[in-house]
C-alpha atoms as a PDB file:
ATOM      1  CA  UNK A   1     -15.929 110.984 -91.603  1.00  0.00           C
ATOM      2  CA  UNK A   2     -17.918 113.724 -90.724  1.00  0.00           C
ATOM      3  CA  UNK A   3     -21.864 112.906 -89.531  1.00  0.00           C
ATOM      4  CA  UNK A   4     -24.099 114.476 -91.799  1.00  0.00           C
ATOM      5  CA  UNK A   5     -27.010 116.748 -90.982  1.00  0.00           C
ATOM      6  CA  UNK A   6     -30.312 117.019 -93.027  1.00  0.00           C
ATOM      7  CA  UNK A   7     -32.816 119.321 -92.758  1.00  0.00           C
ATOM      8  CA  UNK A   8     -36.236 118.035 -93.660  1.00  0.00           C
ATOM      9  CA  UNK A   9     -38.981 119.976 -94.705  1.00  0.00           C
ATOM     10  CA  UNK A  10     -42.443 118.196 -95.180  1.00  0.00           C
ATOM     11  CA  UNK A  11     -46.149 118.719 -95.029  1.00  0.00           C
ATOM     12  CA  UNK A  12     -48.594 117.329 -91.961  1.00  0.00           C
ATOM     13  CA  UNK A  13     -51.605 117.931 -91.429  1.00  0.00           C
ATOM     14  CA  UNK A  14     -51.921 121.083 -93.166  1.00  0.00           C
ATOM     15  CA  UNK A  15     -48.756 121.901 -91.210  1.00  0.00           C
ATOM     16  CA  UNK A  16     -45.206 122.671 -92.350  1.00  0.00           C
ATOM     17  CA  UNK A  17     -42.731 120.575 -90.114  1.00  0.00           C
ATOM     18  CA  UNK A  18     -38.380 121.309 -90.289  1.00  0.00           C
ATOM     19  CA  UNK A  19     -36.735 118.796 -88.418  1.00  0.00           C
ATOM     20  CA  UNK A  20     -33.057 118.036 -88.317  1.00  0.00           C
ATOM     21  CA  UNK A  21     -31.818 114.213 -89.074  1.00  0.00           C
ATOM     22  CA  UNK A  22     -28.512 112.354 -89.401  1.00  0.00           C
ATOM     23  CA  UNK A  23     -29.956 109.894 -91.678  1.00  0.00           C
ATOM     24  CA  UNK A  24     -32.272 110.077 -94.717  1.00  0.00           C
ATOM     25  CA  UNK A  25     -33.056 107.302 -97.200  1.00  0.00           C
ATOM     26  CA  UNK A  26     -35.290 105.550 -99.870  1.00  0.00           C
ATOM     27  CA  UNK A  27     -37.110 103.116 -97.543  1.00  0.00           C
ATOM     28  CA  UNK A  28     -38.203  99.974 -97.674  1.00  0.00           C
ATOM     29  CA  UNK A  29     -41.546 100.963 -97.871  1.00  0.00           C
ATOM     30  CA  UNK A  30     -42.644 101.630-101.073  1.00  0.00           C
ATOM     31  CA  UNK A  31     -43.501 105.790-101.912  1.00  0.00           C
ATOM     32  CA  UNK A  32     -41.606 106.278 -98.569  1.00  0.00           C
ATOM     33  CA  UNK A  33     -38.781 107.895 -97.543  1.00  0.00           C
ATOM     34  CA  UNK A  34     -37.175 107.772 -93.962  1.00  0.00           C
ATOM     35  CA  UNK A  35     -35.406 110.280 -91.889  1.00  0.00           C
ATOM     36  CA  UNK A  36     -33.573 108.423 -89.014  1.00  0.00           C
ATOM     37  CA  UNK A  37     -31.653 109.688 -85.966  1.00  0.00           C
ATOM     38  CA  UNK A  38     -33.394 113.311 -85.290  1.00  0.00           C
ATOM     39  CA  UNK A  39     -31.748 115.746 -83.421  1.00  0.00           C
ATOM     40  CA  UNK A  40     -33.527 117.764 -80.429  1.00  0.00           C
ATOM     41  CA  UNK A  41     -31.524 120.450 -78.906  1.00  0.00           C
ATOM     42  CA  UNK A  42     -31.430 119.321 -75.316  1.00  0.00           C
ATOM     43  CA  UNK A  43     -31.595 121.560 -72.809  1.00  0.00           C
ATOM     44  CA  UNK A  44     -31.779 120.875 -69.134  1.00  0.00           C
ATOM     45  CA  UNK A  45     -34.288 122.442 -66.621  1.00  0.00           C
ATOM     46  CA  UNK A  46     -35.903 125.763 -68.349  1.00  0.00           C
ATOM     47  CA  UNK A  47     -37.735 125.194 -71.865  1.00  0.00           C
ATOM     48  CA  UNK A  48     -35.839 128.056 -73.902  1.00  0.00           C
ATOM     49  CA  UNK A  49     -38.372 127.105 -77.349  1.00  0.00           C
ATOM     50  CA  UNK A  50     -41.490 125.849 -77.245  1.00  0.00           C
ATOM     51  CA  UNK A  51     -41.337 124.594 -80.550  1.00  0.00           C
ATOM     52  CA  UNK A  52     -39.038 121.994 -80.106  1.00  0.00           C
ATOM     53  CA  UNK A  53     -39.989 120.754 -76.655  1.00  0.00           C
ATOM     54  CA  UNK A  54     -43.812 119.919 -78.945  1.00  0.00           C
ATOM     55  CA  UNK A  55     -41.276 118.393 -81.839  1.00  0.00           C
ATOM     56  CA  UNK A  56     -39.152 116.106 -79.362  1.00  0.00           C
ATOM     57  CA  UNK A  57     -42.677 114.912 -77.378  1.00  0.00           C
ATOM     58  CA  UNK A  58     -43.844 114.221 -80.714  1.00  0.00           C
ATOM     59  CA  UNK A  59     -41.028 112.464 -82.231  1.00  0.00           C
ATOM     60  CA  UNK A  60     -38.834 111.677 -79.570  1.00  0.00           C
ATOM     61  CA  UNK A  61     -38.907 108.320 -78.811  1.00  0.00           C
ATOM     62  CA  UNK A  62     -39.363 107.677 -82.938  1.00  0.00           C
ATOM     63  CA  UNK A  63     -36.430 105.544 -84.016  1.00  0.00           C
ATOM     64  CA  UNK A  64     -37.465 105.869 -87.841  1.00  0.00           C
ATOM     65  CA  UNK A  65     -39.797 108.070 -89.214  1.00  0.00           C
ATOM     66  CA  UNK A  66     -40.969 107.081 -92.914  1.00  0.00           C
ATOM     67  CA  UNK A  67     -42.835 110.068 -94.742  1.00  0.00           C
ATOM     68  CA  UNK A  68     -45.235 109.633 -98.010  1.00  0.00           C
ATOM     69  CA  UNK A  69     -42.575 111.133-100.680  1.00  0.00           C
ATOM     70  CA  UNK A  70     -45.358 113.556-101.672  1.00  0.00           C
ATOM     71  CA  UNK A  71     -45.588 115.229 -97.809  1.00  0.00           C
ATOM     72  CA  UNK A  72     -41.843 116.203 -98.216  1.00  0.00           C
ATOM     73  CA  UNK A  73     -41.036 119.209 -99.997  1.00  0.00           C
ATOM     74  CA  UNK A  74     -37.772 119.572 -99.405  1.00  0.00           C
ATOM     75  CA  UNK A  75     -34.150 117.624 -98.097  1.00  0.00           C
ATOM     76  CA  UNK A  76     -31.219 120.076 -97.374  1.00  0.00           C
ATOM     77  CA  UNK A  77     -27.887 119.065 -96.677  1.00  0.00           C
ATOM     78  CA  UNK A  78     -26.933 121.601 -94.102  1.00  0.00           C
ATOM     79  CA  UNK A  79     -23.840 122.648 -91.925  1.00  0.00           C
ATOM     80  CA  UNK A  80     -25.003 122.670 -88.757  1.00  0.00           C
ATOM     81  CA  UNK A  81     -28.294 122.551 -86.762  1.00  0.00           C
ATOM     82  CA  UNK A  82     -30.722 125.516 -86.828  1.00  0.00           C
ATOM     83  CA  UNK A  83     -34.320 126.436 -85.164  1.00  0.00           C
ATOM     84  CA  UNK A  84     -36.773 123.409 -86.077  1.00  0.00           C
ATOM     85  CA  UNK A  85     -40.394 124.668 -86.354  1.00  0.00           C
ATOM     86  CA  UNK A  86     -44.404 124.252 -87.173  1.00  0.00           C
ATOM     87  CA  UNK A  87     -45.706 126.371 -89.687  1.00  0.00           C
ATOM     88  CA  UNK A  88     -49.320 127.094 -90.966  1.00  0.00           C
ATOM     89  CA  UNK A  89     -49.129 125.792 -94.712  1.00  0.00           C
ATOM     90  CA  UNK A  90     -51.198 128.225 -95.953  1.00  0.00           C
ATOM     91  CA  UNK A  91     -49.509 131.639 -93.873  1.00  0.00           C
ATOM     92  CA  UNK A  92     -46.375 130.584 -92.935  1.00  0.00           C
ATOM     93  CA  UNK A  93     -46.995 131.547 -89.852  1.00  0.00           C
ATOM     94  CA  UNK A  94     -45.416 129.765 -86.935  1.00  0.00           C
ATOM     95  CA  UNK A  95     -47.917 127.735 -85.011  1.00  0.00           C
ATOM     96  CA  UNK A  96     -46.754 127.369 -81.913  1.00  0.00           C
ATOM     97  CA  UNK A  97     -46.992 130.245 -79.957  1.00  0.00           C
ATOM     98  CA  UNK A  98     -44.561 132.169 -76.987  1.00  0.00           C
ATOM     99  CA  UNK A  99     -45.363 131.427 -73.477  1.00  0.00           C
ATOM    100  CA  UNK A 100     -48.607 133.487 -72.217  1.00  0.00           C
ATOM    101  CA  UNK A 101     -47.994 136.679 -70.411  1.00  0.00           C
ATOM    102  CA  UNK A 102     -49.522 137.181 -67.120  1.00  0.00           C
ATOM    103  CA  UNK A 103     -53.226 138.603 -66.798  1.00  0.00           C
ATOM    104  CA  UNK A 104     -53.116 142.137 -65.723  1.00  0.00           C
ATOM    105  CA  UNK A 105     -54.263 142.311 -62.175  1.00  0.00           C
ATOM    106  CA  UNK A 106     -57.988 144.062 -61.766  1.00  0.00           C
END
């Protein structure tokens, strides 16, 4: 059987969070529901996106993560993995920024 790969879309701190999971559930926890098993890309030496190098510090080492059912506003069933991100709620904006660029010399 094939694994299968959600993408979950929920509210944060007046933040819009996608993250990628292999597991999603009613939890035992009552109003809950918990995304298990997230998936980072993993890429070694050079940070290619900024965005999820903050998501994996963040919720790396989280074995379980159980979200209020009224933060999450939406569960997709998906293919395979795309770009996980932070978003303003209010723009849309992304919130984490590209890398600075170098001051120009004086």
């Amino acid at each position: 059987m094939k694994n299968k790969l959600y993408k979950v879309t929920f509210l944060n701190h007046s933040k819009v969070y996608e993250l990628y999971a292999r597991q999603v559930a009613a939890s035992g926890l009552w109003g809950f529901t918990e995304i298990g098993e997230l998936v980072f890309d993993v890429h070694d030496g050079l940070v290619v996106d900024p965005t999820e190098e903050r998501l994996r510090d963040e919720f790396g080492n989280t074995r379980v993560l159980h979200l209020p059912m009224q933060s999450i506003i939406r569960i997709e069933e998906v293919e395979r993995k795309g770009q996980s991100a932070i978003r303003d709620a209010a723009t849309g904006e992304k919130v984490v920024t590209p890398f600075p660029l170098p001051a120009k010399p004086r």
